[in-house]
N, C-alpha and C. Protein backbone atom coordinates (compact mmCIF):
# COMPACT_ATOMS: atom_id res chain seq x y z
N UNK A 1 -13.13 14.16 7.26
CA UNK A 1 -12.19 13.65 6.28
C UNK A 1 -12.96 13.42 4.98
N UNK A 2 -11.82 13.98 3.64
CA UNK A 2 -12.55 13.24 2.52
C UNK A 2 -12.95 12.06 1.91
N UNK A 3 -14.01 11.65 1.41
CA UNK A 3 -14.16 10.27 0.99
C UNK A 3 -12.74 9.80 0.62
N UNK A 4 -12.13 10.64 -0.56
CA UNK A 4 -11.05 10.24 -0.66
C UNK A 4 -9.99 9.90 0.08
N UNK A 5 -9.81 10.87 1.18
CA UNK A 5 -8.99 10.33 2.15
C UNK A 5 -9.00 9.03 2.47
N UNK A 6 -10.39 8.89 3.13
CA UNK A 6 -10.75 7.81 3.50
C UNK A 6 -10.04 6.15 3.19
N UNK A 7 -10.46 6.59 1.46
CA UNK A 7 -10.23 5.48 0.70
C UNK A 7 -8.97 5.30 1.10
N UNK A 8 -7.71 6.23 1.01
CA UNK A 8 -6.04 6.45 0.67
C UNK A 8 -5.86 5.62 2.43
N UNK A 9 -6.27 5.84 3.69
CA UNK A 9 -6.27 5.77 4.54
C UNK A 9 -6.21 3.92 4.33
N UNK A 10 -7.52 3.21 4.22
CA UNK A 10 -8.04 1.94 4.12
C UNK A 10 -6.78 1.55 2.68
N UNK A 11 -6.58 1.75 1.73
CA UNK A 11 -5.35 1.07 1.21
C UNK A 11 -4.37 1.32 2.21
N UNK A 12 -4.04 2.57 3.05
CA UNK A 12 -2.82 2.14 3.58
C UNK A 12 -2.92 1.00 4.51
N UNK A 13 -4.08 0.51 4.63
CA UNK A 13 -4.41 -0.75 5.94
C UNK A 13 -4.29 -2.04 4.74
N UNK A 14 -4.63 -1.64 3.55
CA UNK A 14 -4.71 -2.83 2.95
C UNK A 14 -3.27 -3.37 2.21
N UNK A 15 -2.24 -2.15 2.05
CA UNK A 15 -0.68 -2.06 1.96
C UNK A 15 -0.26 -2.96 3.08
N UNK A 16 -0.45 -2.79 4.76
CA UNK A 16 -0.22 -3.35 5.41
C UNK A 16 -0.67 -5.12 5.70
N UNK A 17 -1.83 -4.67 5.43
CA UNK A 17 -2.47 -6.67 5.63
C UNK A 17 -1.89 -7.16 4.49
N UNK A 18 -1.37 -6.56 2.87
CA UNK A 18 -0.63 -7.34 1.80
C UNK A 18 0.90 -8.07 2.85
N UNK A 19 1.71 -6.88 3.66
CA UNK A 19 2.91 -7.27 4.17
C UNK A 19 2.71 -8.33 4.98
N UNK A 20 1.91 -7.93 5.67
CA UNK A 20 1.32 -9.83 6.28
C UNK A 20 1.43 -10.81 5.97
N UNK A 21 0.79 -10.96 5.01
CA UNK A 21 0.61 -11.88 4.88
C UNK A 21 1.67 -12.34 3.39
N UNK A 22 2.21 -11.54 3.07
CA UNK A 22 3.75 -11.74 2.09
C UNK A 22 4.76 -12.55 3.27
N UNK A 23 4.62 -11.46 4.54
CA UNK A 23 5.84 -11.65 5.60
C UNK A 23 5.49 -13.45 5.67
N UNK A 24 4.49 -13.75 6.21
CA UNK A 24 4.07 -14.96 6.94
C UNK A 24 4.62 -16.10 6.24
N UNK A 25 3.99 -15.75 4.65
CA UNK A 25 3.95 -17.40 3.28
C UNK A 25 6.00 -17.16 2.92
N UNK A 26 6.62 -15.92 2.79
CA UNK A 26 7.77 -15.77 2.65
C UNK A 26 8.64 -16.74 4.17
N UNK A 27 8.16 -16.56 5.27
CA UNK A 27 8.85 -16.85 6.43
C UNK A 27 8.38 -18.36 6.35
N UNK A 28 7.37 -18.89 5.72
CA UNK A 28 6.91 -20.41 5.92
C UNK A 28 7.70 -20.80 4.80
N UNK A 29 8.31 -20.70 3.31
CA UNK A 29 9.11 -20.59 2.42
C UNK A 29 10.49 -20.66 2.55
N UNK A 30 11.39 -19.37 3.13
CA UNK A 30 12.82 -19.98 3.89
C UNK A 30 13.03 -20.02 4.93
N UNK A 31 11.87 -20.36 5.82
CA UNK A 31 12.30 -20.50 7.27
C UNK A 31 12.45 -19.51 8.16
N UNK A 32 12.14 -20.02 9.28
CA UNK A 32 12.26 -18.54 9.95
C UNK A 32 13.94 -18.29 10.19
N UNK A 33 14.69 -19.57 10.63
CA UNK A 33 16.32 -19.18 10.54
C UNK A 33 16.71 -18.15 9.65
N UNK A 34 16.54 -18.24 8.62
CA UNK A 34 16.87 -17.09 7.41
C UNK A 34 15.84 -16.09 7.33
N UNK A 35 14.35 -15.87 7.86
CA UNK A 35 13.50 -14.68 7.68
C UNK A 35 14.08 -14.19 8.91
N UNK A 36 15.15 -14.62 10.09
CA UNK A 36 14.95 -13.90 11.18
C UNK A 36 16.99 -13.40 10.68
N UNK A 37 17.44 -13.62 9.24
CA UNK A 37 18.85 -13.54 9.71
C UNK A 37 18.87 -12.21 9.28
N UNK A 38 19.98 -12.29 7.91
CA UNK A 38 20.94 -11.38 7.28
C UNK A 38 20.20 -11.48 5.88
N UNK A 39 19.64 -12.71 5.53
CA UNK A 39 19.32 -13.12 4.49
C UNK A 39 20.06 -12.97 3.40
N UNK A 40 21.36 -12.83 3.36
CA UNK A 40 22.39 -12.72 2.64
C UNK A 40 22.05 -13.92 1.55
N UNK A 41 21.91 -14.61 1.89
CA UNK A 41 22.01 -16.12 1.17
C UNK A 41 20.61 -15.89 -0.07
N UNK A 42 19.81 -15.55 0.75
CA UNK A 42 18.42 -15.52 -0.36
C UNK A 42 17.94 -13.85 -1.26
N UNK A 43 19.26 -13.05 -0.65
CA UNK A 43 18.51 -12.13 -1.22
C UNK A 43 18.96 -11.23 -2.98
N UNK A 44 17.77 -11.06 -3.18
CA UNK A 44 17.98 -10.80 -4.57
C UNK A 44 17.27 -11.90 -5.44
N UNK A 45 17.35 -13.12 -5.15
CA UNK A 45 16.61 -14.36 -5.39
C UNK A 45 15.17 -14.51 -5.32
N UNK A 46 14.18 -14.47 -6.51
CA UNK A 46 12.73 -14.40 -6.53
C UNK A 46 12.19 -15.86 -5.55
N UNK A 47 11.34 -15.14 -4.88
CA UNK A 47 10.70 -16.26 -4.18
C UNK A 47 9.71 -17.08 -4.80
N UNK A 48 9.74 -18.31 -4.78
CA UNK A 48 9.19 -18.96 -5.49
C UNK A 48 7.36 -18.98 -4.76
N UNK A 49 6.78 -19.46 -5.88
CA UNK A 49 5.21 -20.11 -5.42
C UNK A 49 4.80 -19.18 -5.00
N UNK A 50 3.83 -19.10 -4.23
CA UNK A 50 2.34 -18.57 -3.27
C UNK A 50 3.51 -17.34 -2.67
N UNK A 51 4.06 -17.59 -1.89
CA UNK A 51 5.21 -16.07 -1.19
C UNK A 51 5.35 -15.50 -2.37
N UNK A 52 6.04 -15.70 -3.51
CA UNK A 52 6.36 -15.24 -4.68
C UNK A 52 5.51 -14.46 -4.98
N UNK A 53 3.96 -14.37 -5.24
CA UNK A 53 2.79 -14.00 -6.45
C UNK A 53 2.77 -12.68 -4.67
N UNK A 54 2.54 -13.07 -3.42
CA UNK A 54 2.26 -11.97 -2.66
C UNK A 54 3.50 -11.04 -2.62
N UNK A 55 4.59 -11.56 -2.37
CA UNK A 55 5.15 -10.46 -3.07
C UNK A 55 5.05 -9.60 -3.90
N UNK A 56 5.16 -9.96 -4.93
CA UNK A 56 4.91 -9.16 -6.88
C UNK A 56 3.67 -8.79 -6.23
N UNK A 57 2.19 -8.82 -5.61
CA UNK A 57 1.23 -8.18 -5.76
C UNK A 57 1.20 -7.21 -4.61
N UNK A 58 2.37 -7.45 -3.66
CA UNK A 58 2.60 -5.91 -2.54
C UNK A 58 3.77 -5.13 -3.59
N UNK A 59 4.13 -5.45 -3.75
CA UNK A 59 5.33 -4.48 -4.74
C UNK A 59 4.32 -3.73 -5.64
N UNK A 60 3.37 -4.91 -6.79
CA UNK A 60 2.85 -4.00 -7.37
C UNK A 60 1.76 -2.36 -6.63
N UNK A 61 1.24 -2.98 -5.89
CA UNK A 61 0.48 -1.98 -4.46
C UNK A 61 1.13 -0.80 -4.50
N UNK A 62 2.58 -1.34 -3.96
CA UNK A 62 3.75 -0.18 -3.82
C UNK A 62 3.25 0.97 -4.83
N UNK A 63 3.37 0.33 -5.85
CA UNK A 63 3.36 1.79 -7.61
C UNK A 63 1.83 1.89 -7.97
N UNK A 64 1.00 1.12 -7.25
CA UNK A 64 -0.11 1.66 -7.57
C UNK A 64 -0.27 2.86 -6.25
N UNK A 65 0.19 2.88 -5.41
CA UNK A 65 -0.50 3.63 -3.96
C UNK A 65 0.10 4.72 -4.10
N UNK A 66 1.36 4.61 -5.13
CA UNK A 66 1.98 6.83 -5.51
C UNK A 66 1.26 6.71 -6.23
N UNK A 67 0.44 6.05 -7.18
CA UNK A 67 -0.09 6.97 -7.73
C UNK A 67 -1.76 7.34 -7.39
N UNK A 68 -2.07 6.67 -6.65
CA UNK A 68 -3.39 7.10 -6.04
C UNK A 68 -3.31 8.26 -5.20
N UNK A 69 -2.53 7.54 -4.21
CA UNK A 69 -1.99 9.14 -3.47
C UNK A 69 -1.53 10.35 -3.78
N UNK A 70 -1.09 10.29 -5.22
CA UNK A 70 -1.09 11.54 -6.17
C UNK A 70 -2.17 12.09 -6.42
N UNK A 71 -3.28 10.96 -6.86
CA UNK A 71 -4.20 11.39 -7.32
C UNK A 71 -5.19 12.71 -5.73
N UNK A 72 -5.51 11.35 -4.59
CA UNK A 72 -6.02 12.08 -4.00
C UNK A 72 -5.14 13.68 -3.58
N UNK A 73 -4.10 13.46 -3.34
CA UNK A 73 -3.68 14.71 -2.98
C UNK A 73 -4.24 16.07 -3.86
N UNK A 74 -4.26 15.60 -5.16
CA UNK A 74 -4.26 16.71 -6.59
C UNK A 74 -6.07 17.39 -6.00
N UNK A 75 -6.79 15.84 -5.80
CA UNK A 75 -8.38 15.84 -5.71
C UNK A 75 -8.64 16.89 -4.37
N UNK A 76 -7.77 16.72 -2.94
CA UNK A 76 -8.41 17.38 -1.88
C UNK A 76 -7.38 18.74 -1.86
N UNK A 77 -6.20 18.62 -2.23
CA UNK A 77 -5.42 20.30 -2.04
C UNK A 77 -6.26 20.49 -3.28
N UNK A 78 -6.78 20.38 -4.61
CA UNK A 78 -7.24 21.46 -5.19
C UNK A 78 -8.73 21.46 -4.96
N UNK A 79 -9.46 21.10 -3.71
CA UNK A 79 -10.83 21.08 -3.18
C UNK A 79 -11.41 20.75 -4.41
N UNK A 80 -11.11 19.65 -5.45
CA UNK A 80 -12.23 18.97 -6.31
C UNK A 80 -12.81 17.80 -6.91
N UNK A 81 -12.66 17.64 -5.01
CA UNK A 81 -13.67 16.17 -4.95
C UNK A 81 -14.95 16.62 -5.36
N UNK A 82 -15.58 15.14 -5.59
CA UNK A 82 -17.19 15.37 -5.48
C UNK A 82 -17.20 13.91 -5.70
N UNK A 83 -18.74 13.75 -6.17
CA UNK A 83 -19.20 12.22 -5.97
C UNK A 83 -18.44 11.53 -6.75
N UNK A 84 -18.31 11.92 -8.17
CA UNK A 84 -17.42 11.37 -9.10
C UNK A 84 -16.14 10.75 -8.62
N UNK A 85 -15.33 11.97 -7.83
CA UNK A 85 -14.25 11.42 -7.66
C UNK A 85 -13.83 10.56 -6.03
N UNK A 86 -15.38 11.02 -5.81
CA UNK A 86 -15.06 9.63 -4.46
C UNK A 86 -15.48 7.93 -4.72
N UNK A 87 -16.26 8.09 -6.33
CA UNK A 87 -16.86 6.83 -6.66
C UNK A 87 -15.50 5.85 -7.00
N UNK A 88 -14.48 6.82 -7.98
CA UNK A 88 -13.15 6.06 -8.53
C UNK A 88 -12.53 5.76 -7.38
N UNK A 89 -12.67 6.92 -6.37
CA UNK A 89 -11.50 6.00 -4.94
C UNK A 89 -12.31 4.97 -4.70
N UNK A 90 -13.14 4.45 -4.57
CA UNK A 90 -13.70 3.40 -3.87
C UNK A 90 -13.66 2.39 -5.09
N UNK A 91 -13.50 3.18 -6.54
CA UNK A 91 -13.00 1.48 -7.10
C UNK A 91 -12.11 1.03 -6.89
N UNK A 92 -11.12 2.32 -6.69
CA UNK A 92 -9.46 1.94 -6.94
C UNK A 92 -9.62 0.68 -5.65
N UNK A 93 -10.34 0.73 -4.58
CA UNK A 93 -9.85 0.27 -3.14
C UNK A 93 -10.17 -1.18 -3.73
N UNK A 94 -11.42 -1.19 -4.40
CA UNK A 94 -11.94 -2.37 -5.07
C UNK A 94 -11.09 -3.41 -5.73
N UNK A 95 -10.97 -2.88 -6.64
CA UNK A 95 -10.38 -3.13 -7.42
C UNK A 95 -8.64 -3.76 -6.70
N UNK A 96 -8.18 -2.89 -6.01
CA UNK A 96 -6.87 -3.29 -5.24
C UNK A 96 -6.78 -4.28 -4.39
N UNK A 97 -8.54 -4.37 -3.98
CA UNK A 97 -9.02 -6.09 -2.93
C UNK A 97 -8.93 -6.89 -3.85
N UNK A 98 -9.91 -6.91 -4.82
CA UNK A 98 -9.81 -8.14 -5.43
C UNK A 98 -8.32 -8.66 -6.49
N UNK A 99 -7.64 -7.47 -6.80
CA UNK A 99 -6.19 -7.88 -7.29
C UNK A 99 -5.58 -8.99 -6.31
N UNK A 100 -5.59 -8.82 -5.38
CA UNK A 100 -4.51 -9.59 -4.41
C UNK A 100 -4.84 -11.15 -4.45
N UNK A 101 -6.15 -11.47 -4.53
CA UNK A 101 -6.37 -13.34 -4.57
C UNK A 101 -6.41 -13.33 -6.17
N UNK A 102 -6.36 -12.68 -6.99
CA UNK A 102 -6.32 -13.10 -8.50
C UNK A 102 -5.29 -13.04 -8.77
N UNK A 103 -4.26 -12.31 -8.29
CA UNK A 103 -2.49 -12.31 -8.45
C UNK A 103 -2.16 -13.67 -7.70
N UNK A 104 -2.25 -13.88 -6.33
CA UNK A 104 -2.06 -15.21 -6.10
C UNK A 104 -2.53 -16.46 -6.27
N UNK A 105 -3.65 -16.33 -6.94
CA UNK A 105 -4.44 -17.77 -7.79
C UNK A 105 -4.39 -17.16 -9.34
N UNK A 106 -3.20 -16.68 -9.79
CA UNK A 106 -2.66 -16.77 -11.49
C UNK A 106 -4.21 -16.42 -12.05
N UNK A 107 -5.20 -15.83 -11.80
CA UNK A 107 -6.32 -15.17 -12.57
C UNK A 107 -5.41 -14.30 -13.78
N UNK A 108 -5.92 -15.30 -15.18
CA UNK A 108 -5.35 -14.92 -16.41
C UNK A 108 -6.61 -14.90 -17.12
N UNK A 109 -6.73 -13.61 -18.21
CA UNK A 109 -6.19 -12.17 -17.66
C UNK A 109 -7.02 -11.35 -16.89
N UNK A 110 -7.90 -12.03 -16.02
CA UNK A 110 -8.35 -11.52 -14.53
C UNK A 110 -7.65 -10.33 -13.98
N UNK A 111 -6.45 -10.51 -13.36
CA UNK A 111 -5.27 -10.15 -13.16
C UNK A 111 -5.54 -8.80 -13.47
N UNK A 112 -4.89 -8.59 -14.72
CA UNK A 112 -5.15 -7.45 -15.51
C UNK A 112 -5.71 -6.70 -15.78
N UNK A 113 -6.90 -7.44 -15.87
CA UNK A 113 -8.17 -6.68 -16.01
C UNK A 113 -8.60 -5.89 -14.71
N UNK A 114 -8.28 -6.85 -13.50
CA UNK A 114 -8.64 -5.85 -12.16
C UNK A 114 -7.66 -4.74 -12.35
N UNK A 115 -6.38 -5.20 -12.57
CA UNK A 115 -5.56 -3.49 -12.47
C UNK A 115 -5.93 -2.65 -13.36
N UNK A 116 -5.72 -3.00 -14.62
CA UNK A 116 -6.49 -1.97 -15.23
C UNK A 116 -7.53 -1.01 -14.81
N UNK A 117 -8.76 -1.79 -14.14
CA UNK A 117 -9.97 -0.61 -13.69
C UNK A 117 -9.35 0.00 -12.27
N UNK A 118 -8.20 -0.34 -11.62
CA UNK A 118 -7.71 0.40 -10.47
C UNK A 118 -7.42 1.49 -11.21
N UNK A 119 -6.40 1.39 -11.92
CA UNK A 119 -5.26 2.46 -12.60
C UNK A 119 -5.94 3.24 -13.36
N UNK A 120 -7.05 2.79 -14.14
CA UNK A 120 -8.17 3.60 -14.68
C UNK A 120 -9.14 4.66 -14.01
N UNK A 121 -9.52 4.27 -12.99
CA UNK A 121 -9.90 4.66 -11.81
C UNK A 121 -9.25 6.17 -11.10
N UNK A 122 -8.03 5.59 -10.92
CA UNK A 122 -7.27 6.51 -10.63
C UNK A 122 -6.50 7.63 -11.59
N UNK A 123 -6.44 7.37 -12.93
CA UNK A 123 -6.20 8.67 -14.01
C UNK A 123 -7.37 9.06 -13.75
N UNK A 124 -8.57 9.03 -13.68
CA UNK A 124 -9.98 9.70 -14.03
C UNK A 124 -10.22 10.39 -12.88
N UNK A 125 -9.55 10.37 -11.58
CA UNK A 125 -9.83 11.16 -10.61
C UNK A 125 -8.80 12.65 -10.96
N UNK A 126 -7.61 12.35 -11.58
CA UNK A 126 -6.80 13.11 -11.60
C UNK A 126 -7.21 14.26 -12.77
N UNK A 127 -8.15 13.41 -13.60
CA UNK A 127 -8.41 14.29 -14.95
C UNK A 127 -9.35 14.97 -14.55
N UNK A 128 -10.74 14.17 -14.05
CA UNK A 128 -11.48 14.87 -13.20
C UNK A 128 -11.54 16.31 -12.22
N UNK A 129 -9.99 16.47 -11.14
CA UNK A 129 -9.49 17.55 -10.99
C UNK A 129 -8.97 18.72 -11.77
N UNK A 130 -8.58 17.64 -12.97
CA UNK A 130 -7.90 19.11 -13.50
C UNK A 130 -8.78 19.72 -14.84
N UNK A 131 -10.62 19.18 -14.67
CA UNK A 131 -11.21 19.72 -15.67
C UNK A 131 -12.24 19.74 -14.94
């Protein structure tokens, strides 16, 4: 497998441990009566606090992981990985760890700054392929 793969592989584990632990602080938030109903009552309604920030930072995941996974796809169907572009997957992964406790401890503009070098990360693999 490609480094890159690799990386795309370990965010999809790290997509999953975000739902975790969203699921858990969301279900300690409205209860499990309502995390186990219809949720009719709460839904559409931003969750407040600590559930709230893991939310917004698995959602954000969500739109960062098409586009990584764009990226690697572009990097291994057009066979042009190399070190370069296995160094940016391993920031992006970086970079996508440490987003998640700076989104939920309000790191201002921390925050930002980690996504930025993800998303940065990840155009430069794509440009990288196509030059």
């Amino acid at each position: 497998m490609t480094p890159e793969l690799t990386v795309l592989a370990l965010a999809g584990l790290l997509q999953f441990g975000q739902f975790v632990a969203y699921s858990i602080e969301a279900q300690k938030t409205v209860g499990r009566r309502v995390a186990m109903g219809t949720r009719d009552d709460v839904a559409g309604k931003p969750l407040p606090g600590r559930a709230g920030r893991l939310q917004r930072a698995l959602n954000n995941h969500f739109e960062g992981l098409i586009m990584f996974t764009l990226a690697v796809v572009v990097v291994t169907m057009g066979q042009q990985g190399s070190f370069f572009t296995a160094l940016m997957a391993w920031i992006y992964l970086g970079a996508r760890i440490l987003y998640v406790p700076a989104y939920v401890l309000g790191w201002v503009p921390g925050r930002s700054l980690i996504w930025s070098v993800g998303m940065g990360a990840t155009v430069l693999m794509i440009l990288a392929a196509l030059f």
